[in-house]
Structure formats: structure tokens, C-alpha cells
PDB file of N, CA and C in Angstrom:
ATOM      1  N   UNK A   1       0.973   9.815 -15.199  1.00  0.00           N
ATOM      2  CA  UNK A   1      -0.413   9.456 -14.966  1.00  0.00           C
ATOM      3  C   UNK A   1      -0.555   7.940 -14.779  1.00  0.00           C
ATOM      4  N   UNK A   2       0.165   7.184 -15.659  1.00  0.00           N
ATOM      5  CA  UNK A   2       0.274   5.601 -15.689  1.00  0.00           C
ATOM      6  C   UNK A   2       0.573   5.251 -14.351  1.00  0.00           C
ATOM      7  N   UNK A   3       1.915   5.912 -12.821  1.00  0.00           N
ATOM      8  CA  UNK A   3       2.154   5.454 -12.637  1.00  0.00           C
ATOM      9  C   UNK A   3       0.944   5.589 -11.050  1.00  0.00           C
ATOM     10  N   UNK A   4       0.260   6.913 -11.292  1.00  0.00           N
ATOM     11  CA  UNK A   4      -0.508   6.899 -10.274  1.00  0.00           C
ATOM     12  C   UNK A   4      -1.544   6.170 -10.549  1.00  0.00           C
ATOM     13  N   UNK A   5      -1.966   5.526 -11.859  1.00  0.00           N
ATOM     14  CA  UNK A   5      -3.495   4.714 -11.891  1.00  0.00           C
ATOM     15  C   UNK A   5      -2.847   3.200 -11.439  1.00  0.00           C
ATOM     16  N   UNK A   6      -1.725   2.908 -11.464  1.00  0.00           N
ATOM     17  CA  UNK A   6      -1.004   1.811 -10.931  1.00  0.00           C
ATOM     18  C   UNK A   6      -1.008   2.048  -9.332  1.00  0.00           C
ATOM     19  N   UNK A   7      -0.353   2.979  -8.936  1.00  0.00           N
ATOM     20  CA  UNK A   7      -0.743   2.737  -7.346  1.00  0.00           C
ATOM     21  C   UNK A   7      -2.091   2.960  -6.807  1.00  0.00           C
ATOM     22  N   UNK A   8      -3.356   3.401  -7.377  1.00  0.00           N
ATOM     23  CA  UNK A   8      -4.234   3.294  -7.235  1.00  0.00           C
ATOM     24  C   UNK A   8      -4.997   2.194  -7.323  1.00  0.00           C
ATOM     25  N   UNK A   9      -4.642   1.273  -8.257  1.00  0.00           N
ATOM     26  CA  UNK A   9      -5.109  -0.273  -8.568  1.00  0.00           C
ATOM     27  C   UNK A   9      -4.685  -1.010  -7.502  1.00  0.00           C
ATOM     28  N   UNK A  10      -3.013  -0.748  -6.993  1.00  0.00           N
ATOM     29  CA  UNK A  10      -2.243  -1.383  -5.803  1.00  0.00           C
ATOM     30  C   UNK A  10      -2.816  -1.498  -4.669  1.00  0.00           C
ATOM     31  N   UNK A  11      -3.698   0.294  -3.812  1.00  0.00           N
ATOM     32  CA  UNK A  11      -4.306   0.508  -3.001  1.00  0.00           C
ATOM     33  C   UNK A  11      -5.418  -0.072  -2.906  1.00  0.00           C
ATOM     34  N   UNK A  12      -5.879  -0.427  -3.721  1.00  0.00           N
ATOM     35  CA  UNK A  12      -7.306  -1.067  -3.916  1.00  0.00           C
ATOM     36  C   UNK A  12      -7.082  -2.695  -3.367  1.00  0.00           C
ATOM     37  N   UNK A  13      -6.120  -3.023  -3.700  1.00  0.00           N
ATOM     38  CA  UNK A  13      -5.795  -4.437  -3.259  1.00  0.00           C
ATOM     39  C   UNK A  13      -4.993  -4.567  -2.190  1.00  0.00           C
ATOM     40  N   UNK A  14      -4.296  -3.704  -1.516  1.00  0.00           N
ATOM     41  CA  UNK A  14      -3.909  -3.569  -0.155  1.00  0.00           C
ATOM     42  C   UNK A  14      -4.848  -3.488   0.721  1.00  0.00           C
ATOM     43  N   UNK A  15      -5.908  -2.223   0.540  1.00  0.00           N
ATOM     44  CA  UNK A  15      -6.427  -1.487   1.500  1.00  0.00           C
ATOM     45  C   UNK A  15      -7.529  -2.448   1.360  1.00  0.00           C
ATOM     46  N   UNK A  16      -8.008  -3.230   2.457  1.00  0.00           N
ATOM     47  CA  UNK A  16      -8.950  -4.215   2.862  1.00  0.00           C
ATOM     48  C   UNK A  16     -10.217  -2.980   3.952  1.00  0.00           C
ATOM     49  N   UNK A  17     -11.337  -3.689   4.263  1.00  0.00           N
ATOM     50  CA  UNK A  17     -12.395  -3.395   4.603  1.00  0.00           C
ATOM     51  C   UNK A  17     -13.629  -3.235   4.277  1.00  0.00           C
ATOM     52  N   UNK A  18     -14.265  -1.958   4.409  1.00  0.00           N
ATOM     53  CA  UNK A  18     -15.865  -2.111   3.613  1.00  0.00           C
ATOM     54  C   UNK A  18     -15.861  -0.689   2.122  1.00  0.00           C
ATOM     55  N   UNK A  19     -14.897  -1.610   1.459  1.00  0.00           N
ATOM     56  CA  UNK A  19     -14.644  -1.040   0.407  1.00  0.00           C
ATOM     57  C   UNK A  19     -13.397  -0.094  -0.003  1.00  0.00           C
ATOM     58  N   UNK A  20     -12.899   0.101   1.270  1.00  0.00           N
ATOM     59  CA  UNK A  20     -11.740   0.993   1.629  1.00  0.00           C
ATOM     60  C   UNK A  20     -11.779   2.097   2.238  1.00  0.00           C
ATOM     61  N   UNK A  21     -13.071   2.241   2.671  1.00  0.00           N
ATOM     62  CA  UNK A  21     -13.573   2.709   3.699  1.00  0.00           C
ATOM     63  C   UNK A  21     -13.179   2.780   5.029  1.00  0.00           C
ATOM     64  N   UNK A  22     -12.667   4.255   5.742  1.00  0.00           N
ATOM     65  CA  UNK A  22     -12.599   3.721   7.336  1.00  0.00           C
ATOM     66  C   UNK A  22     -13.955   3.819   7.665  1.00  0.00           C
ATOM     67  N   UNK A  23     -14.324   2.865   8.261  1.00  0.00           N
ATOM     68  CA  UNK A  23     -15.713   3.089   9.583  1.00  0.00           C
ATOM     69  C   UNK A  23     -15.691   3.403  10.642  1.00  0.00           C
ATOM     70  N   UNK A  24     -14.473   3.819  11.076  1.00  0.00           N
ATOM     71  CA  UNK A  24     -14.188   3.982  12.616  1.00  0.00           C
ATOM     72  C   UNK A  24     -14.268   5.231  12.680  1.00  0.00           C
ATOM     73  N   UNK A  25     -14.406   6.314  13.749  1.00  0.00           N
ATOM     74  CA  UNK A  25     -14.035   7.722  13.977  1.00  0.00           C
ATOM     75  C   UNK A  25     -12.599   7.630  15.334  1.00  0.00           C
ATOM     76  N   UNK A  26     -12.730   6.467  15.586  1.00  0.00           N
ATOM     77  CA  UNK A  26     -11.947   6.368  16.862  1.00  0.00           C
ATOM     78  C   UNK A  26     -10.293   6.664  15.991  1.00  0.00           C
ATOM     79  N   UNK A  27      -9.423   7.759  16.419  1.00  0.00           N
ATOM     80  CA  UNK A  27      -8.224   8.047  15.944  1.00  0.00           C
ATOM     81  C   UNK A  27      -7.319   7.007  15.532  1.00  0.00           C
ATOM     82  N   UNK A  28      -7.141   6.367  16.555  1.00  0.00           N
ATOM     83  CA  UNK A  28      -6.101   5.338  16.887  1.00  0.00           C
ATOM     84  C   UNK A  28      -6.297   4.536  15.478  1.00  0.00           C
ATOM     85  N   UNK A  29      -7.463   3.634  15.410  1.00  0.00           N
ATOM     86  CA  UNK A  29      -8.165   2.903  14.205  1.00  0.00           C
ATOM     87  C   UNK A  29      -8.163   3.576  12.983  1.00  0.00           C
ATOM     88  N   UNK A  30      -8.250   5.360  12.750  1.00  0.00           N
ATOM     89  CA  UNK A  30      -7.909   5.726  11.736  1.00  0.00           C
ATOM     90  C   UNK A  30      -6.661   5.902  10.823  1.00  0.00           C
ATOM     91  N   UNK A  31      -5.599   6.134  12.274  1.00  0.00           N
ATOM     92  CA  UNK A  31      -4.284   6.024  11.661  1.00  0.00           C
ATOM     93  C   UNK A  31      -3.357   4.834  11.018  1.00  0.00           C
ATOM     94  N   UNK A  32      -4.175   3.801  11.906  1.00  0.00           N
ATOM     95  CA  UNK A  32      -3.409   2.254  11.654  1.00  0.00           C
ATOM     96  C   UNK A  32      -3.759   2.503   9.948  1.00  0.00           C
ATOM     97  N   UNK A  33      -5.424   2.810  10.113  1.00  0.00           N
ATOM     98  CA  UNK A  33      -6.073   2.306   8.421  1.00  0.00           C
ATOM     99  C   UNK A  33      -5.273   3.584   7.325  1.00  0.00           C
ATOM    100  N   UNK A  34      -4.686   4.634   7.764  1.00  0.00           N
ATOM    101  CA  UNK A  34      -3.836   5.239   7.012  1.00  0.00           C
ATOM    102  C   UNK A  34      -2.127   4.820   6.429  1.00  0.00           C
ATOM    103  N   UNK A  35      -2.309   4.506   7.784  1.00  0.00           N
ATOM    104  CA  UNK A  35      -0.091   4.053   7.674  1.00  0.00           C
ATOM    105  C   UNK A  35       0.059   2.845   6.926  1.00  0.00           C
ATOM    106  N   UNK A  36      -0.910   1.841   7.625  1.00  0.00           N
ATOM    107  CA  UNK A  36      -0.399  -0.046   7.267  1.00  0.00           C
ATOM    108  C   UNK A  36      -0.152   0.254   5.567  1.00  0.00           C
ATOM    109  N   UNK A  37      -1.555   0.402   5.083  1.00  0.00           N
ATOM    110  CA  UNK A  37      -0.899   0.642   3.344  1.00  0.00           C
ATOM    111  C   UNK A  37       0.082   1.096   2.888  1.00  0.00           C
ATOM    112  N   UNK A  38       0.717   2.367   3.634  1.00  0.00           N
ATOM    113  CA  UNK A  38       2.010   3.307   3.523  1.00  0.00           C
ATOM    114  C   UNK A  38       2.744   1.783   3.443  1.00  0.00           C
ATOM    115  N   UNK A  39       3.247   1.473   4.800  1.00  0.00           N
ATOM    116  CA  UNK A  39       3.826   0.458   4.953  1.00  0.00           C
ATOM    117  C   UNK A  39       4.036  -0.384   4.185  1.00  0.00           C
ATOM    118  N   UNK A  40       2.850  -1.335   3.571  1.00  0.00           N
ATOM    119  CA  UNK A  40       2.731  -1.917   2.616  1.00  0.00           C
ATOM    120  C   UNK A  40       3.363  -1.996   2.004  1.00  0.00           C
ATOM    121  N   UNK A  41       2.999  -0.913   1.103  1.00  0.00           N
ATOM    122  CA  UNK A  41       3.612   0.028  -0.264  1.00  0.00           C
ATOM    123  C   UNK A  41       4.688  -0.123   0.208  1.00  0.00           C
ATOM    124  N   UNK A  42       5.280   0.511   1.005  1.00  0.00           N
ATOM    125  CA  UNK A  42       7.015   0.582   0.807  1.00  0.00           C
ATOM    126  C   UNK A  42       7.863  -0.778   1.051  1.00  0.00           C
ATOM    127  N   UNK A  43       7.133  -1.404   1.474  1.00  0.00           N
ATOM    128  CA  UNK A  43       7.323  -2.887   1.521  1.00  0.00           C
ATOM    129  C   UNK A  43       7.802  -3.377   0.361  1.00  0.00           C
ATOM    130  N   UNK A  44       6.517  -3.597  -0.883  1.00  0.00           N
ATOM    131  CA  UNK A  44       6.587  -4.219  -1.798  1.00  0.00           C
ATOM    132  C   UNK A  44       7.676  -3.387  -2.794  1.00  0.00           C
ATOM    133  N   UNK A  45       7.967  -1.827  -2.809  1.00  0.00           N
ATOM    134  CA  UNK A  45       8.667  -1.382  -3.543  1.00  0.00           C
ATOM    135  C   UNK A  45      10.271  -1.589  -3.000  1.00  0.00           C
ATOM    136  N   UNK A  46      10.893  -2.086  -1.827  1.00  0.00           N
ATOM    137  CA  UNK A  46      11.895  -2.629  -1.357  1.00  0.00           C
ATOM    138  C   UNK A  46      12.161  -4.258  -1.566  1.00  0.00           C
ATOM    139  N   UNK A  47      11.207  -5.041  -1.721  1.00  0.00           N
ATOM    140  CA  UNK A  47      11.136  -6.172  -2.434  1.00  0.00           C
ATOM    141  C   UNK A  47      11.474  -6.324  -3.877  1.00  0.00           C
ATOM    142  N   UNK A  48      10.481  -5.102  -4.667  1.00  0.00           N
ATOM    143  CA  UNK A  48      10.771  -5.077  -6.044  1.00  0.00           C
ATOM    144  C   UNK A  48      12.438  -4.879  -6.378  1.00  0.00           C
ATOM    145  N   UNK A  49      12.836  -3.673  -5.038  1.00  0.00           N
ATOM    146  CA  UNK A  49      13.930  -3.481  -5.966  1.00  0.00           C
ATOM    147  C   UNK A  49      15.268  -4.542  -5.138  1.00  0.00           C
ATOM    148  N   UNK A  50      14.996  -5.481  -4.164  1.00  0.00           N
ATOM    149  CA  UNK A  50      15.780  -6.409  -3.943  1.00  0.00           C
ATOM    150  C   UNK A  50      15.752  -7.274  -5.090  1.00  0.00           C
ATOM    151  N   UNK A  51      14.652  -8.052  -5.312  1.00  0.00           N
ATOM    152  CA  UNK A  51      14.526  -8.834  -6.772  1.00  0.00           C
ATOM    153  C   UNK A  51      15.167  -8.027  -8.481  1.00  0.00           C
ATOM    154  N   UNK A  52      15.413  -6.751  -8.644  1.00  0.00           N
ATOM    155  CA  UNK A  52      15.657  -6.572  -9.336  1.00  0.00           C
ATOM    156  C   UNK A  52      16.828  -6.421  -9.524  1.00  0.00           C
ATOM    157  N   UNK A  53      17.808  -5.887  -8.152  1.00  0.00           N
ATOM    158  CA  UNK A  53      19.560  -6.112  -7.888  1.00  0.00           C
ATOM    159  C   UNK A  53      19.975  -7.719  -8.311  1.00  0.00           C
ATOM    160  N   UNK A  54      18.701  -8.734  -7.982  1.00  0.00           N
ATOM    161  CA  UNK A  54      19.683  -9.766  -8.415  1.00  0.00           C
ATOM    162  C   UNK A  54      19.205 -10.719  -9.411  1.00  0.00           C
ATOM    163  N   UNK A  55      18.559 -10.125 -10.119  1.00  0.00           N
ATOM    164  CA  UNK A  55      18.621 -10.102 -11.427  1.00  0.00           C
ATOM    165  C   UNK A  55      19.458  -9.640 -12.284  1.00  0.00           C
ATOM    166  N   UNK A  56      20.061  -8.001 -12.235  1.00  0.00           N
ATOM    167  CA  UNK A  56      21.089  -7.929 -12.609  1.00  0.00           C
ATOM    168  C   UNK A  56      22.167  -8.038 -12.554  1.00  0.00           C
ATOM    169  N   UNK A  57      22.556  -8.797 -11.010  1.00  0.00           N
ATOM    170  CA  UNK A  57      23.680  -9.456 -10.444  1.00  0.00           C
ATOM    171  C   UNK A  57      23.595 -10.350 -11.537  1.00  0.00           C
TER     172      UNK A  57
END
């Protein structure tokens, strides 16, 4: 439960706009506003775990 109220706090600070809201109906604009966060996210969790290999290096 901890770790989904954590990516929920995450999304909140990724996902930019009018509240996190899509406003668009236009597809194209809906998918970007679906994926980029995906993206994001997997971003920062490939960062985390680069920083954490060399740490324990």
C-alpha cells in the first residue's frame, strides 16, 4: 500500500497541467499525457537504481 501512495505522490509531481487533468479529447494529446509520465517514471527508477550500483560499488 506504502508503495502505491508513493507513486501516487510521484504522479502528482510529474504529471503537470490543470491539475492532472487531460483537457484535450484530441487522441494524439491524450496519449503523449498518458505515456510521458510512464516514461518519466521509468526514468527516475533507472537513475535510482544506477545511483544505487555505485554506492555499493
Amino acid at each position: 500500500m506504502n508503495v502505491i501512495e508513493s507513486w501516487n505522490r510521484a504522479n502528482a509531481v510529474i504529471y503537470y497541467g490543470k491539475g492532472g487533468e487531460i483537457s484535450t479529447d484530441r487522441r494524439e494529446e491524450v496519449e503523449m499525457a498518458a505515456l510521458c509520465p510512464r516514461i518519466l517514471r521509468s526514468s527516475l527508477v533507472y537513475v535510482k537504481t544506477l545511483m544505487l550500483q555505485a554506492v555499493l560499488a
